[in-house]
PDB file of N, CA and C in Angstrom:
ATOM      1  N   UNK A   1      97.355  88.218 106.317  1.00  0.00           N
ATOM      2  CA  UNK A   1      97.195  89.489 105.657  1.00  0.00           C
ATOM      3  C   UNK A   1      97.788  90.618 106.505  1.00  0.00           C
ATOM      4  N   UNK A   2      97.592  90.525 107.854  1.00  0.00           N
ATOM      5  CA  UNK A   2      98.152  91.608 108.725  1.00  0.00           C
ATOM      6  C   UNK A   2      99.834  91.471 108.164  1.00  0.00           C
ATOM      7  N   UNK A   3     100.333  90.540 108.193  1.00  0.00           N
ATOM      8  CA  UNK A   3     102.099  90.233 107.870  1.00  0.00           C
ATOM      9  C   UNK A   3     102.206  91.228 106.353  1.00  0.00           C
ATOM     10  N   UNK A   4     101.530  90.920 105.417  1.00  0.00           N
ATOM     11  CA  UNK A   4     101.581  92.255 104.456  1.00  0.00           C
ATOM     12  C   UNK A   4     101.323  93.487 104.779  1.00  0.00           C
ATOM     13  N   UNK A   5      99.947  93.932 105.067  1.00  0.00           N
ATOM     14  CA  UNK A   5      99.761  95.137 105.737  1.00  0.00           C
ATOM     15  C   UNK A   5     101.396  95.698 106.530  1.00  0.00           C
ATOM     16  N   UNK A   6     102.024  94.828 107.597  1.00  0.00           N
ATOM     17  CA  UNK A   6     102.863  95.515 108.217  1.00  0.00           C
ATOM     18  C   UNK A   6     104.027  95.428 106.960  1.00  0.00           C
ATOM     19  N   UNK A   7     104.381  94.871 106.520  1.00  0.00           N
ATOM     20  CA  UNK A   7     105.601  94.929 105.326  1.00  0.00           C
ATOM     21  C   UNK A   7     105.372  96.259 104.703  1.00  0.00           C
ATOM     22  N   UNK A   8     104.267  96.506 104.099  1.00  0.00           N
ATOM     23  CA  UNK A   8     103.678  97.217 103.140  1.00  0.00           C
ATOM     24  C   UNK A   8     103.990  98.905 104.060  1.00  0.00           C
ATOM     25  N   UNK A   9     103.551  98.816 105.365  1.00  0.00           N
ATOM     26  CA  UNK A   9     103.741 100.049 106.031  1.00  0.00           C
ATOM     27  C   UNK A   9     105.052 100.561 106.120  1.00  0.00           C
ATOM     28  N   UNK A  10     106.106  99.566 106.741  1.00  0.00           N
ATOM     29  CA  UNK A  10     107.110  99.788 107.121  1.00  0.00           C
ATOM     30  C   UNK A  10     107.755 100.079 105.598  1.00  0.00           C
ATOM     31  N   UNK A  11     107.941  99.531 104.633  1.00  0.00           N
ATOM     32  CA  UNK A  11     108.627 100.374 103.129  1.00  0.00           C
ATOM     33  C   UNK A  11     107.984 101.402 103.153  1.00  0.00           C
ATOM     34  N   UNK A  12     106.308 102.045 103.218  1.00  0.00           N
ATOM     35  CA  UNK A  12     106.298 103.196 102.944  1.00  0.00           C
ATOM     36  C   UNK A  12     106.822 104.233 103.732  1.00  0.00           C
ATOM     37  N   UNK A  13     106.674 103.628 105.319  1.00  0.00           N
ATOM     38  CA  UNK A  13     106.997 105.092 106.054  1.00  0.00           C
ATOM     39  C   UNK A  13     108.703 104.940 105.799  1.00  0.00           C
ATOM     40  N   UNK A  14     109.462 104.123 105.635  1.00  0.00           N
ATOM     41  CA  UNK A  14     110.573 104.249 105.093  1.00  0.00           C
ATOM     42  C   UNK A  14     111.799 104.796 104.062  1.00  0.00           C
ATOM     43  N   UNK A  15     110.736 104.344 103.189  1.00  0.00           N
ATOM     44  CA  UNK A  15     110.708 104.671 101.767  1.00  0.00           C
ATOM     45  C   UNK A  15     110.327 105.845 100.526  1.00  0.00           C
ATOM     46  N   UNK A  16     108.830 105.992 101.736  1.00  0.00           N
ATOM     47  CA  UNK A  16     108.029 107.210 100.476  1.00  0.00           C
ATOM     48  C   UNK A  16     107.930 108.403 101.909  1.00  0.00           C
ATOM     49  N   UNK A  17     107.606 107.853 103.008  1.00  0.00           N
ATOM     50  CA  UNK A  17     107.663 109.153 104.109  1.00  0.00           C
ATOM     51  C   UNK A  17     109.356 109.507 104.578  1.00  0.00           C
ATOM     52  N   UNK A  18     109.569 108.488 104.859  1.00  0.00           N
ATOM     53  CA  UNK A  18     111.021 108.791 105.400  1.00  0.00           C
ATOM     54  C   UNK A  18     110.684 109.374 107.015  1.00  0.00           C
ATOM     55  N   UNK A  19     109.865 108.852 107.648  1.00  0.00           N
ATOM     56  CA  UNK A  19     109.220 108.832 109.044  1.00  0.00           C
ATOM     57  C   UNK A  19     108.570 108.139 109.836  1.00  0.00           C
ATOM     58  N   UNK A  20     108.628 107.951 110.926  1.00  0.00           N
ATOM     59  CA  UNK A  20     107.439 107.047 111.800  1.00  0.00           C
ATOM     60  C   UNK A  20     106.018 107.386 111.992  1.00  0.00           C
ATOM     61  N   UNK A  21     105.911 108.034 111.230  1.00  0.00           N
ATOM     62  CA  UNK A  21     104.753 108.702 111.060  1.00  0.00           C
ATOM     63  C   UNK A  21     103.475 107.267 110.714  1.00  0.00           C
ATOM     64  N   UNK A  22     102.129 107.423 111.595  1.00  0.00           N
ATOM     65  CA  UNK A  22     101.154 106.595 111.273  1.00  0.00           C
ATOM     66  C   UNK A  22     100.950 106.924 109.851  1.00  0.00           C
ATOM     67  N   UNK A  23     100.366 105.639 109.170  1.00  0.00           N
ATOM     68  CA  UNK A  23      99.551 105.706 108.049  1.00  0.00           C
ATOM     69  C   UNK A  23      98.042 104.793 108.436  1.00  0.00           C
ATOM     70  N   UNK A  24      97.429 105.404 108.490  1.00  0.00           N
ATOM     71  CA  UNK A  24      95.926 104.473 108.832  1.00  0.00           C
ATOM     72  C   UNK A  24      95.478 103.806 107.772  1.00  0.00           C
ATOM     73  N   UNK A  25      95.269 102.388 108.166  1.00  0.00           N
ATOM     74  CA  UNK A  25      95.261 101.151 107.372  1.00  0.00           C
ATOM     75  C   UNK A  25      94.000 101.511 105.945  1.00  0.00           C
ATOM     76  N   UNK A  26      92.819 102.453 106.609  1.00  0.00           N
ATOM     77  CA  UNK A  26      91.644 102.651 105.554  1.00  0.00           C
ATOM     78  C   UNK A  26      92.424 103.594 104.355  1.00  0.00           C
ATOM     79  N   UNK A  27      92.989 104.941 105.045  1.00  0.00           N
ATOM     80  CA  UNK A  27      93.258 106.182 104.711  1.00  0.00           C
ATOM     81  C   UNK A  27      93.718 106.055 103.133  1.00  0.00           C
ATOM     82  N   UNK A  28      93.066 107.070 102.209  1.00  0.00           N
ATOM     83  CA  UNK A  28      93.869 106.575 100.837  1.00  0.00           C
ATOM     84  C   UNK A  28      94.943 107.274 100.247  1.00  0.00           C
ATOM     85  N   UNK A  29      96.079 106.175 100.078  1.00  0.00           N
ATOM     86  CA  UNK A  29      97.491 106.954 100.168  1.00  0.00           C
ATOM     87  C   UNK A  29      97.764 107.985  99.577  1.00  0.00           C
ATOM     88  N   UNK A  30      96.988 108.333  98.449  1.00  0.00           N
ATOM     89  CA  UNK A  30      96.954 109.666  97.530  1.00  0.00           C
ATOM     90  C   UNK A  30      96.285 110.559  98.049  1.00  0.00           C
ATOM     91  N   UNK A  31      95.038 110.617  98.792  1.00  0.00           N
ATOM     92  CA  UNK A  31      94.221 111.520  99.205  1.00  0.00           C
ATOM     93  C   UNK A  31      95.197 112.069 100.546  1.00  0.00           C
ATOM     94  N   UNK A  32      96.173 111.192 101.668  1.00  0.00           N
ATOM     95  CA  UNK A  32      96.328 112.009 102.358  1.00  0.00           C
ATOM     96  C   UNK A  32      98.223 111.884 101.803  1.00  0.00           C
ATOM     97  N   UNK A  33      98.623 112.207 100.640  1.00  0.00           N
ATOM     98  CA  UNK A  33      99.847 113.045 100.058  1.00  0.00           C
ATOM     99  C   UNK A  33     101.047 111.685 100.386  1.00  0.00           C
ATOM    100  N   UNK A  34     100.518 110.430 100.073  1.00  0.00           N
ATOM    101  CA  UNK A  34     101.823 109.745 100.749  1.00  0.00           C
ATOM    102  C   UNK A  34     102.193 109.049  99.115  1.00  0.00           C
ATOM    103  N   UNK A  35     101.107 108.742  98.498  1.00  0.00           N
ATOM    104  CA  UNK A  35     101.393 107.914  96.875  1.00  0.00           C
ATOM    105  C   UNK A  35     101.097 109.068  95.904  1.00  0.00           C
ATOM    106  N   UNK A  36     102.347 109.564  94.866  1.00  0.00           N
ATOM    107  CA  UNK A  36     102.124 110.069  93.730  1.00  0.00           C
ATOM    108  C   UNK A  36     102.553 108.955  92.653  1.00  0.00           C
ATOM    109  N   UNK A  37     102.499 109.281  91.244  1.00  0.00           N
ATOM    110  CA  UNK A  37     102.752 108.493  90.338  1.00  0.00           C
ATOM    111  C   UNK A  37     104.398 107.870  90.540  1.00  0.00           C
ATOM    112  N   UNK A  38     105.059 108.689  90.939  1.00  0.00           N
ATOM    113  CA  UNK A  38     106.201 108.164  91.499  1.00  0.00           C
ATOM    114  C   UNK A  38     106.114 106.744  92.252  1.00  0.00           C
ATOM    115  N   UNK A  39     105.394 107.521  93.676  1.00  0.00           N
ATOM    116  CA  UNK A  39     105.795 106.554  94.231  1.00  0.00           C
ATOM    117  C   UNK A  39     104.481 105.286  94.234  1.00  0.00           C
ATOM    118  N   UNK A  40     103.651 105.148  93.250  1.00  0.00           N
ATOM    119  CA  UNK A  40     103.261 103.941  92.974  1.00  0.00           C
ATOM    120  C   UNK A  40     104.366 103.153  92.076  1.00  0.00           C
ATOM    121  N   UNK A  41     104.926 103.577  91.331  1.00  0.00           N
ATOM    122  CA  UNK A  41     105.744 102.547  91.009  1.00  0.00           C
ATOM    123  C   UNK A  41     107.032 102.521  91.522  1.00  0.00           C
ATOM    124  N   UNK A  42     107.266 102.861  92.799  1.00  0.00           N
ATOM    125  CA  UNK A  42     107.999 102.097  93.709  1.00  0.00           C
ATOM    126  C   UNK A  42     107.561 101.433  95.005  1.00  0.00           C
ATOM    127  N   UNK A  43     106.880 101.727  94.995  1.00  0.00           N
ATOM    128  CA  UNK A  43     105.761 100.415  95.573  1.00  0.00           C
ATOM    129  C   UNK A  43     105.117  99.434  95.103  1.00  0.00           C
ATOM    130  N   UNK A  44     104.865  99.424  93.841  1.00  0.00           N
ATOM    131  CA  UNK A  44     104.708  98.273  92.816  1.00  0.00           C
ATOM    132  C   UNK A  44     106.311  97.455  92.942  1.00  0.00           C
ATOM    133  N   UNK A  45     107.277  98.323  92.683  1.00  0.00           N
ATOM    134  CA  UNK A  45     108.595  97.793  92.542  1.00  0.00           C
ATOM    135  C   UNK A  45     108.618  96.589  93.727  1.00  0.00           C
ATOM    136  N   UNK A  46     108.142  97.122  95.009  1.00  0.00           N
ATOM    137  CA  UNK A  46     108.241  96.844  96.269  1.00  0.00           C
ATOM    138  C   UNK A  46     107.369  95.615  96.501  1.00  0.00           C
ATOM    139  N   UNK A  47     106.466  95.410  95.913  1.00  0.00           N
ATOM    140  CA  UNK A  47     105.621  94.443  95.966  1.00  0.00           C
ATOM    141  C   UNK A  47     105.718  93.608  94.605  1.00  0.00           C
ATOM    142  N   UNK A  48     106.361  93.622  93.979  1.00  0.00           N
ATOM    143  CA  UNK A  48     106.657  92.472  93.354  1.00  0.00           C
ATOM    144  C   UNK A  48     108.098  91.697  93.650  1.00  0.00           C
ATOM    145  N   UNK A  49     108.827  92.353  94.512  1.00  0.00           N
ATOM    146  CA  UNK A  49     110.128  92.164  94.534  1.00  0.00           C
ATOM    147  C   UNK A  49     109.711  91.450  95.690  1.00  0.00           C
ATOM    148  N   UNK A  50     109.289  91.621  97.221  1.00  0.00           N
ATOM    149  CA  UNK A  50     109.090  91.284  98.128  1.00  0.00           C
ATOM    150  C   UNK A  50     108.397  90.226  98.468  1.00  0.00           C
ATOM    151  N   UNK A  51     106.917  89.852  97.621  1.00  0.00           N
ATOM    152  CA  UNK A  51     106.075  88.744  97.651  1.00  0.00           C
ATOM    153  C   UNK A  51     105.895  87.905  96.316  1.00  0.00           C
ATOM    154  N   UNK A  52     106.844  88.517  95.731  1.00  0.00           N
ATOM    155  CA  UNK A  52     107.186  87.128  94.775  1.00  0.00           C
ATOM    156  C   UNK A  52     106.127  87.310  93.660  1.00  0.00           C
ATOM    157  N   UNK A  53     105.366  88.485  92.972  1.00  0.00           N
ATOM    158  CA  UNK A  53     104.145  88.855  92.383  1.00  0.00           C
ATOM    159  C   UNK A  53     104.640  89.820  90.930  1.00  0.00           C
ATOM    160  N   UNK A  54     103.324  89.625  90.202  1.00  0.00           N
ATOM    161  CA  UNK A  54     103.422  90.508  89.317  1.00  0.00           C
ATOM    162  C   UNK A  54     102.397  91.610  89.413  1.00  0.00           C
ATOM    163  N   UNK A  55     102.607  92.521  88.925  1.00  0.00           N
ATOM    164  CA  UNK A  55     101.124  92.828  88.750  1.00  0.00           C
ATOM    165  C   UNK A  55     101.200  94.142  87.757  1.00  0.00           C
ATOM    166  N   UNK A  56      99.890  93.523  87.112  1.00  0.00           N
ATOM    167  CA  UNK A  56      99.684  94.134  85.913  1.00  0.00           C
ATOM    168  C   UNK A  56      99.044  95.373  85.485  1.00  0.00           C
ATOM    169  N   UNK A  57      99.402  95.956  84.683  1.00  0.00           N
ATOM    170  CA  UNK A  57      99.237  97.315  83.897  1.00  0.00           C
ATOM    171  C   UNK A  57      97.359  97.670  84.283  1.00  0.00           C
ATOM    172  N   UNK A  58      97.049  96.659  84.136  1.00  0.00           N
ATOM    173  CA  UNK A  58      95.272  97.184  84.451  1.00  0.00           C
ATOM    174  C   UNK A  58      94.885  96.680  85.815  1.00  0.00           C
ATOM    175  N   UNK A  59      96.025  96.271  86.276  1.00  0.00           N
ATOM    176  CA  UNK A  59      95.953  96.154  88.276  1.00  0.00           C
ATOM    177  C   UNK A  59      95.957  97.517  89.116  1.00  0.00           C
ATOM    178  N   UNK A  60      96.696  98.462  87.918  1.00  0.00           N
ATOM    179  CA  UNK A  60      97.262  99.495  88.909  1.00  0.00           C
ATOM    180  C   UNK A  60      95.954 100.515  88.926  1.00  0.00           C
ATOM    181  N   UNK A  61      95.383 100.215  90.265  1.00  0.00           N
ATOM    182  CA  UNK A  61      93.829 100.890  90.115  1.00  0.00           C
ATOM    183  C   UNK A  61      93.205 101.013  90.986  1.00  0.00           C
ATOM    184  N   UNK A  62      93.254 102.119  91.702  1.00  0.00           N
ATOM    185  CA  UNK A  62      92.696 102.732  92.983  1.00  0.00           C
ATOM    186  C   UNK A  62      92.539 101.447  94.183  1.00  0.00           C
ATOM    187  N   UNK A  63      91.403 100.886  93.758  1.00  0.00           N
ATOM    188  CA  UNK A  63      91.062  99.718  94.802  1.00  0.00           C
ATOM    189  C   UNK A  63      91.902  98.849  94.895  1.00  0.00           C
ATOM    190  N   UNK A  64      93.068  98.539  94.340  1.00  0.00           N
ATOM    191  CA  UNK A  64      93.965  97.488  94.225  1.00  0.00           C
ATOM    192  C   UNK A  64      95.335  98.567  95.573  1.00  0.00           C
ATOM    193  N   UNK A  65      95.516  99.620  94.684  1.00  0.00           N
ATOM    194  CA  UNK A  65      96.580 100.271  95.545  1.00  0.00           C
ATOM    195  C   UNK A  65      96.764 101.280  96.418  1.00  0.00           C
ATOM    196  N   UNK A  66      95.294 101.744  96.545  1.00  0.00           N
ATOM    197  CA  UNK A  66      95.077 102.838  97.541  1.00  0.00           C
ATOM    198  C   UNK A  66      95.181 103.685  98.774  1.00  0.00           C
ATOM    199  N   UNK A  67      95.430 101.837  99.907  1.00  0.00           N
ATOM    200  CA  UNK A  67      95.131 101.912 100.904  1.00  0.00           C
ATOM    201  C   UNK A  67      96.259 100.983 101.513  1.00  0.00           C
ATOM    202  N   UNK A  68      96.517 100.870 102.621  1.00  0.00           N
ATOM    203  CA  UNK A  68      96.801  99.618 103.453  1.00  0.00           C
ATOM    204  C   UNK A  68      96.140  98.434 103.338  1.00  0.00           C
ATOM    205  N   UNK A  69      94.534  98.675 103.657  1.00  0.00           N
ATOM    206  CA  UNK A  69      93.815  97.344 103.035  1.00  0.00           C
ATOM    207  C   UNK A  69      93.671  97.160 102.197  1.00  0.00           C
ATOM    208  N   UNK A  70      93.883  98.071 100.891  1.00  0.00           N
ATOM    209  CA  UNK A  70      93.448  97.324  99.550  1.00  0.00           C
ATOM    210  C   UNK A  70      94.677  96.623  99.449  1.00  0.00           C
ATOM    211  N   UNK A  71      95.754  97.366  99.502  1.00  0.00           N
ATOM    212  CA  UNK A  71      97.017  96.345  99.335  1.00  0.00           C
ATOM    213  C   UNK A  71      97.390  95.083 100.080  1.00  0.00           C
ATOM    214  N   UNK A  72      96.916  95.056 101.003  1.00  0.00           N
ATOM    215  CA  UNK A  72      97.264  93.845 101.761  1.00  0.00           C
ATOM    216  C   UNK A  72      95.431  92.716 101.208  1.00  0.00           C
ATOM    217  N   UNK A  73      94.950  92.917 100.956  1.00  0.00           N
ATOM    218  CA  UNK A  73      93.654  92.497 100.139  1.00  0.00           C
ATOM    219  C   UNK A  73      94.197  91.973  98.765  1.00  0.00           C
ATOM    220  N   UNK A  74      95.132  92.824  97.980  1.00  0.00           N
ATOM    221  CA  UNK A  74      95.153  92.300  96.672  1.00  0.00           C
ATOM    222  C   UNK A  74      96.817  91.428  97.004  1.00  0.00           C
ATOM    223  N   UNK A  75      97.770  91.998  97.574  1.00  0.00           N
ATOM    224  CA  UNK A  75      98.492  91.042  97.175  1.00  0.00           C
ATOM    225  C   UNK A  75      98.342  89.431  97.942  1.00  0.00           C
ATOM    226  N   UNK A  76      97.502  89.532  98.908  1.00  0.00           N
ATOM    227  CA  UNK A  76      97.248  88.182  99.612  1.00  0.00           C
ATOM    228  C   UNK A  76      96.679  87.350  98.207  1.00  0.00           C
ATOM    229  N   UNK A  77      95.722  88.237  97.747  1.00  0.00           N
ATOM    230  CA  UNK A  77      94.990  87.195  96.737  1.00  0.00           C
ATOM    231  C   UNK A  77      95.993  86.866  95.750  1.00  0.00           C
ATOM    232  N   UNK A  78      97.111  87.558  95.147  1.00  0.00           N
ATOM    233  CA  UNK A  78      97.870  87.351  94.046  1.00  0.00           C
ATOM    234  C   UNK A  78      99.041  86.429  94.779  1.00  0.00           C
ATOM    235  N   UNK A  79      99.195  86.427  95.805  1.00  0.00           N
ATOM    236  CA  UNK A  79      99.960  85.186  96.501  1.00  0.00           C
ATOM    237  C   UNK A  79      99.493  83.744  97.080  1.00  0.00           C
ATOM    238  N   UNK A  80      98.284  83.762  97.349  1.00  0.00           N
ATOM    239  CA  UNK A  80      97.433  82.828  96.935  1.00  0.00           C
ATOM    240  C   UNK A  80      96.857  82.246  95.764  1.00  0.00           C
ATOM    241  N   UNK A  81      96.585  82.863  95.124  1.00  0.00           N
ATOM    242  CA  UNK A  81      96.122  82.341  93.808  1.00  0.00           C
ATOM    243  C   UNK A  81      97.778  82.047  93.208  1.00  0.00           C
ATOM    244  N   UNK A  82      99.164  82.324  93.314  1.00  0.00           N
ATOM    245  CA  UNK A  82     100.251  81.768  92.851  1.00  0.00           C
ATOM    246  C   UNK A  82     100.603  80.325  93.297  1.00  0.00           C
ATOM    247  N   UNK A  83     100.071  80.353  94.744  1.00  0.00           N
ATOM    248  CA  UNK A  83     100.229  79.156  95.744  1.00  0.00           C
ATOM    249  C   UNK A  83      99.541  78.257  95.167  1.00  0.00           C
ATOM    250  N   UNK A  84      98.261  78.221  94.041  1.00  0.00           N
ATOM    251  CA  UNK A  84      97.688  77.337  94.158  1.00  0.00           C
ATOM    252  C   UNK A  84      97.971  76.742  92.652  1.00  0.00           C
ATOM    253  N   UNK A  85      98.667  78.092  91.946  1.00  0.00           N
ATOM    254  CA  UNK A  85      99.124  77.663  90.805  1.00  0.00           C
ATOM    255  C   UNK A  85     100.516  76.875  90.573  1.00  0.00           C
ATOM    256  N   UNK A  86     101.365  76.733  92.211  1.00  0.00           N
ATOM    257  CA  UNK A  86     102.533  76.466  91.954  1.00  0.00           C
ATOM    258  C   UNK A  86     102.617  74.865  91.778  1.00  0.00           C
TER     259      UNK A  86
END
């Protein structure tokens, strides 16, 4: 899960900060100005493209995409639960 967590960081500060700037793993990406509607769905983009996932219209939901840990929490499970479906 840490191997997502760091994937997941490095596109955002890349991607949506455009800096090396920390993002703290709890912190919630909307509350401190890093995820708008934008850039959840390029981070959705980012996480389905990257770990091989879908994820669905009633996925996209605070606790699923909020955080560092929720994201590295949900896509472990949606890459596991693929693993077990493959």
């Amino acid at each position: 899960m840490q191997d997502i967590k760091n994937q997941v960081k490095a596109f955002i500060r890349e991607s949506l900060l455009m800096t090396d700037a920390d993002v703290p793993d709890g912190a919630s990406l909307h509350g401190i100005g890093v995820l708008d509607s934008t850039g959840v769905l390029e981070l959705v983009a980012f996480l389905e493209g990257r770990f091989a996932i879908h994820v669905a219209d009633d996925e996209l939901r605070p606790e699923n995409l909020d955080s560092l840990d929720a994201i590295a929490a949900f896509v472990g499970g949606k890459v596991r639960a693929g693993a077990r479906h493959a």
